[in-house]
PDB file of N, CA and C in Angstrom:
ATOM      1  N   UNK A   1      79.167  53.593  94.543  1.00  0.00           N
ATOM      2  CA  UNK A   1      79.185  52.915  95.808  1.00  0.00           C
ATOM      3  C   UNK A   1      79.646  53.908  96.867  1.00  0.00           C
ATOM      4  N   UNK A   2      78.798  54.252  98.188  1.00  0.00           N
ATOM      5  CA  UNK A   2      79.173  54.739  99.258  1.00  0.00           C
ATOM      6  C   UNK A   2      80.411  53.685  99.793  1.00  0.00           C
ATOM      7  N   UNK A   3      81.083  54.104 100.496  1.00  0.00           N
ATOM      8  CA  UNK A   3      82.089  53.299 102.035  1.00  0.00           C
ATOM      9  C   UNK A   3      81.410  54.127 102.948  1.00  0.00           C
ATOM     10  N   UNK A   4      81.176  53.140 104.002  1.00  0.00           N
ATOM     11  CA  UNK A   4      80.653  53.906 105.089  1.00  0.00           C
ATOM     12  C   UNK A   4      82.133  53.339 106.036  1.00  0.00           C
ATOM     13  N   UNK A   5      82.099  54.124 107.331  1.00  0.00           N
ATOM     14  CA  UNK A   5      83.026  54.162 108.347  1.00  0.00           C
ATOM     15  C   UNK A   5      83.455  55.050 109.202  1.00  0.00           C
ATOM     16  N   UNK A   6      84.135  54.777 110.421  1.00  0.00           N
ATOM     17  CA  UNK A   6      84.588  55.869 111.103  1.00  0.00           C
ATOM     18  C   UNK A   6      86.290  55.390 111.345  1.00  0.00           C
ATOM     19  N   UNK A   7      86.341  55.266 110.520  1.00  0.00           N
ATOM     20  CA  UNK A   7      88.340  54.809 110.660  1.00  0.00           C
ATOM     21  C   UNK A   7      89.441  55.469 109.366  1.00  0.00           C
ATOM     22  N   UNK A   8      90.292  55.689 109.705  1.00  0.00           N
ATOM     23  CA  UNK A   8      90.895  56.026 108.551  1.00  0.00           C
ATOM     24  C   UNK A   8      91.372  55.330 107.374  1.00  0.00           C
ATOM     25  N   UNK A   9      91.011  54.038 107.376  1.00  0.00           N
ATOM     26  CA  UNK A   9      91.137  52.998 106.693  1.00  0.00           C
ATOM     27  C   UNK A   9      89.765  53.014 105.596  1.00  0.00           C
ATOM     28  N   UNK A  10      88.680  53.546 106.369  1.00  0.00           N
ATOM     29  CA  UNK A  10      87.415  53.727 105.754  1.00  0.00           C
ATOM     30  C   UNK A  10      87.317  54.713 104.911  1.00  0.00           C
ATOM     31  N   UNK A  11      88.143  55.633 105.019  1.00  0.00           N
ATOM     32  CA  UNK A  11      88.261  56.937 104.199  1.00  0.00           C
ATOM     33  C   UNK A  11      88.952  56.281 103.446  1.00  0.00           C
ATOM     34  N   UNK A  12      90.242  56.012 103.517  1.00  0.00           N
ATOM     35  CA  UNK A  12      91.242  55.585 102.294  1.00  0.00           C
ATOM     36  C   UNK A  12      90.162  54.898 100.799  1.00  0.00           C
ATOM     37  N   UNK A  13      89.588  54.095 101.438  1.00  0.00           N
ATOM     38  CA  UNK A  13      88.987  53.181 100.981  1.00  0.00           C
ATOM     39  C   UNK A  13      87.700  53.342 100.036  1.00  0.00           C
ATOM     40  N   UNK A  14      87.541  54.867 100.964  1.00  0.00           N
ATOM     41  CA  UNK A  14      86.492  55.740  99.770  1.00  0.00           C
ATOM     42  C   UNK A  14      86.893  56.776  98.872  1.00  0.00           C
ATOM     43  N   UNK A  15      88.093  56.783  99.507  1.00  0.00           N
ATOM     44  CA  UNK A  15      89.242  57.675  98.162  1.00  0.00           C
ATOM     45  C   UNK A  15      89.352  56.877  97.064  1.00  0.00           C
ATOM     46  N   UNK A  16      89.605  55.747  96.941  1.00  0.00           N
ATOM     47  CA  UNK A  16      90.006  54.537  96.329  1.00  0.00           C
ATOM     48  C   UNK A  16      88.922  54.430  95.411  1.00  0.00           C
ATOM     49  N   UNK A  17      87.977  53.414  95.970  1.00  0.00           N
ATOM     50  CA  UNK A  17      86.595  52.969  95.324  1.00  0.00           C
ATOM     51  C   UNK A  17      85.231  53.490  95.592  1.00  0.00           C
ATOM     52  N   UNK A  18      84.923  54.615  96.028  1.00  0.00           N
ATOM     53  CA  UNK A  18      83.845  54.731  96.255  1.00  0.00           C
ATOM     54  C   UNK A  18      83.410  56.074  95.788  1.00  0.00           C
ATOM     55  N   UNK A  19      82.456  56.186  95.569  1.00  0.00           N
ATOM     56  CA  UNK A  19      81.586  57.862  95.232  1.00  0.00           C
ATOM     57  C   UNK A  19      81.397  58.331  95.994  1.00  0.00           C
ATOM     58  N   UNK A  20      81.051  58.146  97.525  1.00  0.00           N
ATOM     59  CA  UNK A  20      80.741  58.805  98.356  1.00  0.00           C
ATOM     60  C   UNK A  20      81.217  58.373  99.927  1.00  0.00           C
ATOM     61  N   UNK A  21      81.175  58.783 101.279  1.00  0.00           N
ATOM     62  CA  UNK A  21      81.913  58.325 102.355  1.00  0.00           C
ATOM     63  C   UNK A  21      80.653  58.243 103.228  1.00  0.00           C
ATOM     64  N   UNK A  22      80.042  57.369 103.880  1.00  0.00           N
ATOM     65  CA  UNK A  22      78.949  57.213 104.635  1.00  0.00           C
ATOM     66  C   UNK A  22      80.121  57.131 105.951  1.00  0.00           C
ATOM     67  N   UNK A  23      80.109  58.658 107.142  1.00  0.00           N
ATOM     68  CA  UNK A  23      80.995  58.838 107.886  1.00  0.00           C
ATOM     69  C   UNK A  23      79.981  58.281 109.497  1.00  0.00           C
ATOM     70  N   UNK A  24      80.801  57.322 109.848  1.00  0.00           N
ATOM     71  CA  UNK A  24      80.029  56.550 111.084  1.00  0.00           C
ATOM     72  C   UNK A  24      80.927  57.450 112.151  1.00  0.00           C
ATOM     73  N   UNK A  25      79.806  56.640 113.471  1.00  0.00           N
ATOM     74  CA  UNK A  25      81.086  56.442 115.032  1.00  0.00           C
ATOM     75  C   UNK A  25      80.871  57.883 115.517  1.00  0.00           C
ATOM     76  N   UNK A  26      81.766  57.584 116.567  1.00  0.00           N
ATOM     77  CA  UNK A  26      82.002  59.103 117.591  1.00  0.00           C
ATOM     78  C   UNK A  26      83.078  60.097 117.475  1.00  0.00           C
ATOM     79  N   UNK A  27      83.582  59.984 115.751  1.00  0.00           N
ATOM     80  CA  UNK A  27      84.854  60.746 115.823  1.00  0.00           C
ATOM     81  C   UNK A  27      84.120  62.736 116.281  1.00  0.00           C
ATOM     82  N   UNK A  28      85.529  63.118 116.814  1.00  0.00           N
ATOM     83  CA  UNK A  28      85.497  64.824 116.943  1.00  0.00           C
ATOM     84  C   UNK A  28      85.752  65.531 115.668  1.00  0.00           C
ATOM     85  N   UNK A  29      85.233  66.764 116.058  1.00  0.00           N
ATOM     86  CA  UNK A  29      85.460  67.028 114.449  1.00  0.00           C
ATOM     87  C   UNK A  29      86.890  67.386 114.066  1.00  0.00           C
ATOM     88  N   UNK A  30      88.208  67.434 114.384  1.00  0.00           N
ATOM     89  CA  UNK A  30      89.323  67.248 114.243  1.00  0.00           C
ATOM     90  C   UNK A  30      89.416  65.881 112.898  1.00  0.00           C
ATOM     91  N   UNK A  31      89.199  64.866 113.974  1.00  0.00           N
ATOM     92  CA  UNK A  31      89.241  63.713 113.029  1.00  0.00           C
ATOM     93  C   UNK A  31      88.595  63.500 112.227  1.00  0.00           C
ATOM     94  N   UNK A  32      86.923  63.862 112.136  1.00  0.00           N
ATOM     95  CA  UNK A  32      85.991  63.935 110.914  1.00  0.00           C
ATOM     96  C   UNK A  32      86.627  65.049 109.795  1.00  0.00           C
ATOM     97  N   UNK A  33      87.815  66.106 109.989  1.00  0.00           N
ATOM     98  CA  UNK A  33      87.802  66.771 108.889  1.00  0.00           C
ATOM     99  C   UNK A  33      89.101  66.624 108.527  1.00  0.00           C
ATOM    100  N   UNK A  34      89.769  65.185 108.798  1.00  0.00           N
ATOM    101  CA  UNK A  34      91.026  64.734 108.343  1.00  0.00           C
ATOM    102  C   UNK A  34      90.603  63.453 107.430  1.00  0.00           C
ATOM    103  N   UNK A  35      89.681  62.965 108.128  1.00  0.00           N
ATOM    104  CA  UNK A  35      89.108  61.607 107.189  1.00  0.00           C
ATOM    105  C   UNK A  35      88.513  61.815 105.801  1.00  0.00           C
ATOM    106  N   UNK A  36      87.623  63.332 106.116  1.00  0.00           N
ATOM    107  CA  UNK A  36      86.692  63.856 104.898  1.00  0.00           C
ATOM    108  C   UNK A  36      87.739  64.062 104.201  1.00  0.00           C
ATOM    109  N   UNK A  37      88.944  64.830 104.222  1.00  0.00           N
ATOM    110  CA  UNK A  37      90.040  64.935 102.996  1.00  0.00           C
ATOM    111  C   UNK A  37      90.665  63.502 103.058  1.00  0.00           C
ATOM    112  N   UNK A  38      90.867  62.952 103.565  1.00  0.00           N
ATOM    113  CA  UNK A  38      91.270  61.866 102.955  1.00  0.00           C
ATOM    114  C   UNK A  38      90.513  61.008 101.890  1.00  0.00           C
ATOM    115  N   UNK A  39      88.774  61.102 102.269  1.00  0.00           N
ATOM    116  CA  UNK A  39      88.057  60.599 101.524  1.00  0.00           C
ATOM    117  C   UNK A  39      88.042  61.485 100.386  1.00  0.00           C
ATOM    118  N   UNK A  40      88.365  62.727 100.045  1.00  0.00           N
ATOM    119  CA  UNK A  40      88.264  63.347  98.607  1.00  0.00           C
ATOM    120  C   UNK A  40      90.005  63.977  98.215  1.00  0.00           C
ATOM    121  N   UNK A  41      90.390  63.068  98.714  1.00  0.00           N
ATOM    122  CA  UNK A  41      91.972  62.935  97.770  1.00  0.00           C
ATOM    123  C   UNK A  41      91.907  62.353  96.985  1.00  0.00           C
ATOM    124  N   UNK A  42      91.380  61.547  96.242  1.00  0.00           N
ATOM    125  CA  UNK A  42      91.311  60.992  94.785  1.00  0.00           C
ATOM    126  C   UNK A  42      91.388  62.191  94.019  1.00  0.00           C
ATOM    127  N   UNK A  43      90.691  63.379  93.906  1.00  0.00           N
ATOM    128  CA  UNK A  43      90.336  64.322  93.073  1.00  0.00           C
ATOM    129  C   UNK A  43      89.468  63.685  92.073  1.00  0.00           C
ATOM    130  N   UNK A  44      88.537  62.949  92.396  1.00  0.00           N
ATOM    131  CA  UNK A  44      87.433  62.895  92.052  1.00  0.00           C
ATOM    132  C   UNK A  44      86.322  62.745  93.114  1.00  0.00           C
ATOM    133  N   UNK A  45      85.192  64.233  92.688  1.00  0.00           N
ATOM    134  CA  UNK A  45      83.907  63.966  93.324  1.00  0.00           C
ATOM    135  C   UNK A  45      83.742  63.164  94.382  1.00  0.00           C
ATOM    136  N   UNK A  46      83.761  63.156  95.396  1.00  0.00           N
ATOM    137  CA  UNK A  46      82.915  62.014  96.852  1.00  0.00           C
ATOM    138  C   UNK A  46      81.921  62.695  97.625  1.00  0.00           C
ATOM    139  N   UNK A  47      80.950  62.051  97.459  1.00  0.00           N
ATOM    140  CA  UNK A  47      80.088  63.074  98.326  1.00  0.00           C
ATOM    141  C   UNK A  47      80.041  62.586  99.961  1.00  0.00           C
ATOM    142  N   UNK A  48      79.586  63.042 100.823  1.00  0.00           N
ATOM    143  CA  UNK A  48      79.849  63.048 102.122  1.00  0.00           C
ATOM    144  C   UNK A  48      78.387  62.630 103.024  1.00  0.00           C
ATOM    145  N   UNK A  49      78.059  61.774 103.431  1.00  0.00           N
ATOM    146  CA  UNK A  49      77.026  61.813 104.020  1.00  0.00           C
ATOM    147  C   UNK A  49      76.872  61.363 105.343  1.00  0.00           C
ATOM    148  N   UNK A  50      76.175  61.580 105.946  1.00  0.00           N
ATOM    149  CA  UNK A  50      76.005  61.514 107.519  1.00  0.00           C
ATOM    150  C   UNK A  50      74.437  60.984 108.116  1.00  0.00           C
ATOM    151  N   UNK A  51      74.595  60.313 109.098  1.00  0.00           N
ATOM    152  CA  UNK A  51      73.259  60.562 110.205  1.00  0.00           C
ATOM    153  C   UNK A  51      73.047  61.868 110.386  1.00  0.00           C
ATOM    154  N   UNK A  52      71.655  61.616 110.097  1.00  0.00           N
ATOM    155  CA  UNK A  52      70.625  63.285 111.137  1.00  0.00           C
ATOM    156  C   UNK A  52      69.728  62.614 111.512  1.00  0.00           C
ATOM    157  N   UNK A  53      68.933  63.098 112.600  1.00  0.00           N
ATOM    158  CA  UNK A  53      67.907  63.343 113.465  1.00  0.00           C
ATOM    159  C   UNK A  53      66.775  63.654 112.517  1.00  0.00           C
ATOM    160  N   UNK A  54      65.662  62.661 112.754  1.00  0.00           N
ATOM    161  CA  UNK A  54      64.272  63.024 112.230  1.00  0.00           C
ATOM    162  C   UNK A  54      64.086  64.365 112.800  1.00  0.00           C
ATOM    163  N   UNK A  55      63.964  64.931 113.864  1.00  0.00           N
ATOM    164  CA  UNK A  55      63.819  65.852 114.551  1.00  0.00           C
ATOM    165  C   UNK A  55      65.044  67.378 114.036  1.00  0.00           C
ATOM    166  N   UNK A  56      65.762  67.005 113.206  1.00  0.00           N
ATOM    167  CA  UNK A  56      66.737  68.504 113.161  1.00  0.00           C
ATOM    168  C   UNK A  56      66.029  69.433 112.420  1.00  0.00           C
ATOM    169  N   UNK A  57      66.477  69.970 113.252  1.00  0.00           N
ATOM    170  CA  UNK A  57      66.218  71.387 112.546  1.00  0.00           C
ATOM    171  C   UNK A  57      66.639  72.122 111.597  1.00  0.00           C
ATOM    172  N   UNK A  58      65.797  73.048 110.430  1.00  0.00           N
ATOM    173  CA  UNK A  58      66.967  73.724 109.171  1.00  0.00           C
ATOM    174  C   UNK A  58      67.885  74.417 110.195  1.00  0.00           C
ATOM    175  N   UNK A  59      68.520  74.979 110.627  1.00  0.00           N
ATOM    176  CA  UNK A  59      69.740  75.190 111.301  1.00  0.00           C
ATOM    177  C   UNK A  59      70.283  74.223 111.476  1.00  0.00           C
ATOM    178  N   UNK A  60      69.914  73.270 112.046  1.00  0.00           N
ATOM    179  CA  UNK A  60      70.846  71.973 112.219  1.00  0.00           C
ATOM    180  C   UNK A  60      71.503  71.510 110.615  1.00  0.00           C
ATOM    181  N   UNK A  61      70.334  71.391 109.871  1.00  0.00           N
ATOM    182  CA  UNK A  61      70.471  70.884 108.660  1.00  0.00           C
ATOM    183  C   UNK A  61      71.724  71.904 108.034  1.00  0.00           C
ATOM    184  N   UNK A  62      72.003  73.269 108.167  1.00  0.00           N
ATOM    185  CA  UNK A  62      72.557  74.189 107.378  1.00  0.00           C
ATOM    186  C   UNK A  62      74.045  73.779 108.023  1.00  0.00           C
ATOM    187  N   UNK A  63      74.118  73.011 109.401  1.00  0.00           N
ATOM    188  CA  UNK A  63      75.608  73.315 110.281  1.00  0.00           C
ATOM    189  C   UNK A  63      76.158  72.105 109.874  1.00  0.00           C
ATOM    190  N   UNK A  64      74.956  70.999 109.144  1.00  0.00           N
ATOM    191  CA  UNK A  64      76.058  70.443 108.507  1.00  0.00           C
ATOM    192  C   UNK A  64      76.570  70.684 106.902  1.00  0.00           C
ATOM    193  N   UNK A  65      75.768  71.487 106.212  1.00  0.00           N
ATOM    194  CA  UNK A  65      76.178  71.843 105.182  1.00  0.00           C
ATOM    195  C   UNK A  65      77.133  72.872 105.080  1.00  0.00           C
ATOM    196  N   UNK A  66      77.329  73.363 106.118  1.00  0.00           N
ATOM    197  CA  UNK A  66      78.761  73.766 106.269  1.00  0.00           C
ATOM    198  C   UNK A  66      79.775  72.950 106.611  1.00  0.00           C
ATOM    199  N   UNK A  67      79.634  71.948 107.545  1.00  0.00           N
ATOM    200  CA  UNK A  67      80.828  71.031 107.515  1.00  0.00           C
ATOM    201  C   UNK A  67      80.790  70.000 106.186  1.00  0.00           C
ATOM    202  N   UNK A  68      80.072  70.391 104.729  1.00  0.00           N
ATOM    203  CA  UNK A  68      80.688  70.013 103.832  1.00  0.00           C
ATOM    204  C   UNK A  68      79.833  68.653 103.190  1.00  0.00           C
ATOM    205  N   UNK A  69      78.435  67.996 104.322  1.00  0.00           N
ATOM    206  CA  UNK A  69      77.898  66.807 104.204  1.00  0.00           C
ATOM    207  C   UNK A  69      77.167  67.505 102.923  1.00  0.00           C
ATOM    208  N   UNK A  70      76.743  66.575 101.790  1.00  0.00           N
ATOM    209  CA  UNK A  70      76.075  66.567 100.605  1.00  0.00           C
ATOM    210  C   UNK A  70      74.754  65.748 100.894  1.00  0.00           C
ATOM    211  N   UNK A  71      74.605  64.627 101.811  1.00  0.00           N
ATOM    212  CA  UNK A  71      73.339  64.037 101.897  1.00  0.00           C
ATOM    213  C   UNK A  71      73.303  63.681 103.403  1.00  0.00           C
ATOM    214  N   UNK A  72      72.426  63.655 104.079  1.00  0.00           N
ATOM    215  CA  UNK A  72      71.823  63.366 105.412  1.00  0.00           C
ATOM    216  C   UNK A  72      70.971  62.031 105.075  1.00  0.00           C
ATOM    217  N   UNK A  73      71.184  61.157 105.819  1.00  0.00           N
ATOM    218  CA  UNK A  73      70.125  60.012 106.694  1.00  0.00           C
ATOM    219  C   UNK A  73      69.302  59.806 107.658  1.00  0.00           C
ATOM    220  N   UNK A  74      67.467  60.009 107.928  1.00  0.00           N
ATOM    221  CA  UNK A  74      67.284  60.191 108.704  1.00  0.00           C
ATOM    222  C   UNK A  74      66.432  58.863 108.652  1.00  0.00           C
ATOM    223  N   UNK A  75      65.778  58.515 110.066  1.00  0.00           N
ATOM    224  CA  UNK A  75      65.213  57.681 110.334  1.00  0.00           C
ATOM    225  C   UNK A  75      64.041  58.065 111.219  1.00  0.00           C
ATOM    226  N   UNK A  76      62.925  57.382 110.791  1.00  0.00           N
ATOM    227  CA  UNK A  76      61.700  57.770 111.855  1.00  0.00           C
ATOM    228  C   UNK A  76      61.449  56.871 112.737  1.00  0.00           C
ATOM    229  N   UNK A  77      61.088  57.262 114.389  1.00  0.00           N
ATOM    230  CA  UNK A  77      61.105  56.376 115.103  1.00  0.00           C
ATOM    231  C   UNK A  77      59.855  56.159 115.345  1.00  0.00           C
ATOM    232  N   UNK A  78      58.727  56.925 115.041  1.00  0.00           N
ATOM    233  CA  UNK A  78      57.236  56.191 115.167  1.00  0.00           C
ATOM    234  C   UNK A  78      57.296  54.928 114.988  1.00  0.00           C
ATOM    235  N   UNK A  79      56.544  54.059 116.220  1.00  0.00           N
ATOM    236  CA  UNK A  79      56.297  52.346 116.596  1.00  0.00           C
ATOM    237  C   UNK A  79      55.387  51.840 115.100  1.00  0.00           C
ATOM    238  N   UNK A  80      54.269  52.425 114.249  1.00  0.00           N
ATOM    239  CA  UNK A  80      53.443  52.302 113.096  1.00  0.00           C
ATOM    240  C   UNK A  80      53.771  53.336 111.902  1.00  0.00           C
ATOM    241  N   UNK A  81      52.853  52.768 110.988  1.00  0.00           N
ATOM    242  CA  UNK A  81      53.720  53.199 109.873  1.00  0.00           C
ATOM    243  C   UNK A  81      52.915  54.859 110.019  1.00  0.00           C
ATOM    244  N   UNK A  82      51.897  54.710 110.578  1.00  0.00           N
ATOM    245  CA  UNK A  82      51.231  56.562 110.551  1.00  0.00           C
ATOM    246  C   UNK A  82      51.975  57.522 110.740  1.00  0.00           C
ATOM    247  N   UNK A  83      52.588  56.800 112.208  1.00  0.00           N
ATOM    248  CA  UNK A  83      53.546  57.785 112.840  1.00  0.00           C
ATOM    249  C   UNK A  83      55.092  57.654 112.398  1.00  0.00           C
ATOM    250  N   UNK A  84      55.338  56.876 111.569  1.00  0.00           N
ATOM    251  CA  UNK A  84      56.472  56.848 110.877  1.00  0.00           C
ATOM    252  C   UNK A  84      56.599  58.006 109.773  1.00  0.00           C
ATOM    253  N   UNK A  85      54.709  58.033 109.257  1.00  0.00           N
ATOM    254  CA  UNK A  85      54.521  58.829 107.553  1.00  0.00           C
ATOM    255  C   UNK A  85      54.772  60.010 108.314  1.00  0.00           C
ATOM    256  N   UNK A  86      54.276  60.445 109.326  1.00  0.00           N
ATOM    257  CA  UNK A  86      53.718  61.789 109.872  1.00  0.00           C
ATOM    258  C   UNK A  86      55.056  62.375 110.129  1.00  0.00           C
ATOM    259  N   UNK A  87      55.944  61.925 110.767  1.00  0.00           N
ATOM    260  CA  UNK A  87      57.407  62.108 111.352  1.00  0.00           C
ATOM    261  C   UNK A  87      58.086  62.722 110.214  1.00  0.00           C
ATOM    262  N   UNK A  88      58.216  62.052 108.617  1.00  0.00           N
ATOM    263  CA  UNK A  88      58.693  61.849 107.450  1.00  0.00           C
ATOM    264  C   UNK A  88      58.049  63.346 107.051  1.00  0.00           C
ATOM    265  N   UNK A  89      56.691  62.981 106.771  1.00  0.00           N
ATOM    266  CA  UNK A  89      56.150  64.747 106.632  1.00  0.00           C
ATOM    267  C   UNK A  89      56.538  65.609 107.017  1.00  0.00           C
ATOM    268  N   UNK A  90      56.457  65.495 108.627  1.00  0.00           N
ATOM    269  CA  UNK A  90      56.989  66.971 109.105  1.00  0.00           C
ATOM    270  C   UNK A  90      58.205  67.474 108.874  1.00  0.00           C
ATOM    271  N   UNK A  91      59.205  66.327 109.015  1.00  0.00           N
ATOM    272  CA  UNK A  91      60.539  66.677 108.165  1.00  0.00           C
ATOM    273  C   UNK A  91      60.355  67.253 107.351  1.00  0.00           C
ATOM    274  N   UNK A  92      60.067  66.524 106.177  1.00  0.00           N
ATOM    275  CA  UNK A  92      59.609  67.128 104.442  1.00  0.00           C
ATOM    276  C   UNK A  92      59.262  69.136 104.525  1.00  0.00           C
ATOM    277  N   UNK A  93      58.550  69.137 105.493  1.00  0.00           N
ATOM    278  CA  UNK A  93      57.616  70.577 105.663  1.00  0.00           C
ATOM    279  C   UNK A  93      58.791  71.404 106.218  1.00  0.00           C
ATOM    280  N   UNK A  94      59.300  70.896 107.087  1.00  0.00           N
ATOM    281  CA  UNK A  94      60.332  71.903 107.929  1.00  0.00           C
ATOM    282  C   UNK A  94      61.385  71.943 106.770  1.00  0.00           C
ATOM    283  N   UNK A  95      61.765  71.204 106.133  1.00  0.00           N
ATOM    284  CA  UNK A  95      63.070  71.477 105.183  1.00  0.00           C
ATOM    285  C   UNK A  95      62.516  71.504 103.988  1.00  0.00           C
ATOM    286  N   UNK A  96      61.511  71.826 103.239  1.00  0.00           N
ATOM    287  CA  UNK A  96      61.134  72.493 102.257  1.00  0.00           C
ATOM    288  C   UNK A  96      60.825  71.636 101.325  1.00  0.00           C
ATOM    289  N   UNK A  97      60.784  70.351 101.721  1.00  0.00           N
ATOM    290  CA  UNK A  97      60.671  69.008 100.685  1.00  0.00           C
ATOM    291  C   UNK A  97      59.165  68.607 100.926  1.00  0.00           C
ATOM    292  N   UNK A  98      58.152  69.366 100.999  1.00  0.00           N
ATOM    293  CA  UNK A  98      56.803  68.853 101.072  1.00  0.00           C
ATOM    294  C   UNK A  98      56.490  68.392  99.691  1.00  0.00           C
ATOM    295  N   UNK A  99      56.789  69.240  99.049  1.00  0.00           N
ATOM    296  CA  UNK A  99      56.628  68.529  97.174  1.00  0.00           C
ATOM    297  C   UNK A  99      57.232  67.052  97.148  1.00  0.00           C
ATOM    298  N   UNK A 100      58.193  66.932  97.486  1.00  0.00           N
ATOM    299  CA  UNK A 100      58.908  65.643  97.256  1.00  0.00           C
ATOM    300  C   UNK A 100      58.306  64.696  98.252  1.00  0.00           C
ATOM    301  N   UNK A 101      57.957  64.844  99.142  1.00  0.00           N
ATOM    302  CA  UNK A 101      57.005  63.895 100.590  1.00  0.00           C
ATOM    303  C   UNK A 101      55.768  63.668  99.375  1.00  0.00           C
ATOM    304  N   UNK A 102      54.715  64.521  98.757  1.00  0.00           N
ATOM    305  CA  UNK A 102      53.933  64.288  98.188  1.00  0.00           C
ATOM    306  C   UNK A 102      54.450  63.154  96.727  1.00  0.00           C
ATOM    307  N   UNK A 103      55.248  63.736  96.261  1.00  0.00           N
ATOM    308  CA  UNK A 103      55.201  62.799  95.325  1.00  0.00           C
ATOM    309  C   UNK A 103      55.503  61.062  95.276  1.00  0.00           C
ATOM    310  N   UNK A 104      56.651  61.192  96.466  1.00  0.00           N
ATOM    311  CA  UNK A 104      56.671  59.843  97.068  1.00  0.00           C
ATOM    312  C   UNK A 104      55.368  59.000  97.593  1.00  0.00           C
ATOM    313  N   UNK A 105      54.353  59.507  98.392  1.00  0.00           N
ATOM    314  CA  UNK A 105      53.345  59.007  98.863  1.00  0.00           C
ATOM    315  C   UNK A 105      53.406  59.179 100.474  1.00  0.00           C
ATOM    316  N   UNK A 106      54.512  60.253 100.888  1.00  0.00           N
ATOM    317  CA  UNK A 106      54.763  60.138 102.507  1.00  0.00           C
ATOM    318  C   UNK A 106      53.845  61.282 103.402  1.00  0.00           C
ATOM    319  N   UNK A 107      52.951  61.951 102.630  1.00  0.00           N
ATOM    320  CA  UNK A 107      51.934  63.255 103.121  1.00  0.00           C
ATOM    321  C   UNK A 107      51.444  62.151 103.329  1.00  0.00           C
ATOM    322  N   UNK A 108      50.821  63.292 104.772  1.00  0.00           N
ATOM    323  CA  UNK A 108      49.748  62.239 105.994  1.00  0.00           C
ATOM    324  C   UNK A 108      48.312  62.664 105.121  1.00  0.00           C
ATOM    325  N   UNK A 109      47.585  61.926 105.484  1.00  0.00           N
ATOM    326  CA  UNK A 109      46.386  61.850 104.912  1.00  0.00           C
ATOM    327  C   UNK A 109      45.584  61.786 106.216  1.00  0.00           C
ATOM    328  N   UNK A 110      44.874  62.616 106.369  1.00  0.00           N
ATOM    329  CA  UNK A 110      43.819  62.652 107.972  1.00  0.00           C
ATOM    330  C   UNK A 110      42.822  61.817 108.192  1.00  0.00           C
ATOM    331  N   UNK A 111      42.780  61.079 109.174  1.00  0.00           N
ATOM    332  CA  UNK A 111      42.042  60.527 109.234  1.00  0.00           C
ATOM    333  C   UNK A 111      42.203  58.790 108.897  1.00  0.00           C
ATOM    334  N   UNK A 112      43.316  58.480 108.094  1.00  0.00           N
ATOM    335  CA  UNK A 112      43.876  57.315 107.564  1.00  0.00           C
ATOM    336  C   UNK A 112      44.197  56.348 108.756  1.00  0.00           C
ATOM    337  N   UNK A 113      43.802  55.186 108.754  1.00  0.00           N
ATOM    338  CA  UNK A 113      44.547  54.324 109.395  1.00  0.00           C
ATOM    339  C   UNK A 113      45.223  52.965 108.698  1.00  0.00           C
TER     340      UNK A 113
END
């Protein structure tokens, strides 16, 4: 089980019971890297995950794997599902997951409506 949150109550809470910390809200990174140890004071494993941008970039992607995130969430904002697949693809392509876009079924297919 993730805890998601942006409170320190939310961390505790994924120290406690959870595998991983789904880190919400507008904290600075001061407070995001007091919560993240709080969330892996159990001394067991928590993985760390965050919102990203359909749109980031591998640099973007790498600045948070330095601040320690293990999984990213992204969301596509295409209005149909084309431009939802296509969005998903290009992600996939820019971060090296075109194999994995294919095997899911998320490669655009030309011409498809």
């Amino acid at each position: 089980m993730h805890v998601g949150g942006s409170s320190p109550a939310a961390a505790r809470r994924a120290a406690k019971y959870g595998a991983g910390w789904f880190a919400g809200g507008m904290l600075g990174p001061a407070d995001r890297i007091a919560q993240l140890e709080t969330a892996r004071s159990s001394g067991r494993p928590i993985e760390y995950t965050r919102w990203g941008s359909i749109s980031l970039t591998v640099e973007g992607a790498d600045g948070f794997a330095r601040q320690g995130v293990d999984r990213l969430v992204v969301s596509p904002s295409g209005a149909t599902w084309p431009e939802q697949r296509d969005e998903l693809s290009a992600f996939a392509d820019r971060h090296g997951l075109a194999s994995t876009a294919d095997r899911h079924g998320l490669a655009s297919t030309a011409g498809e409506t």
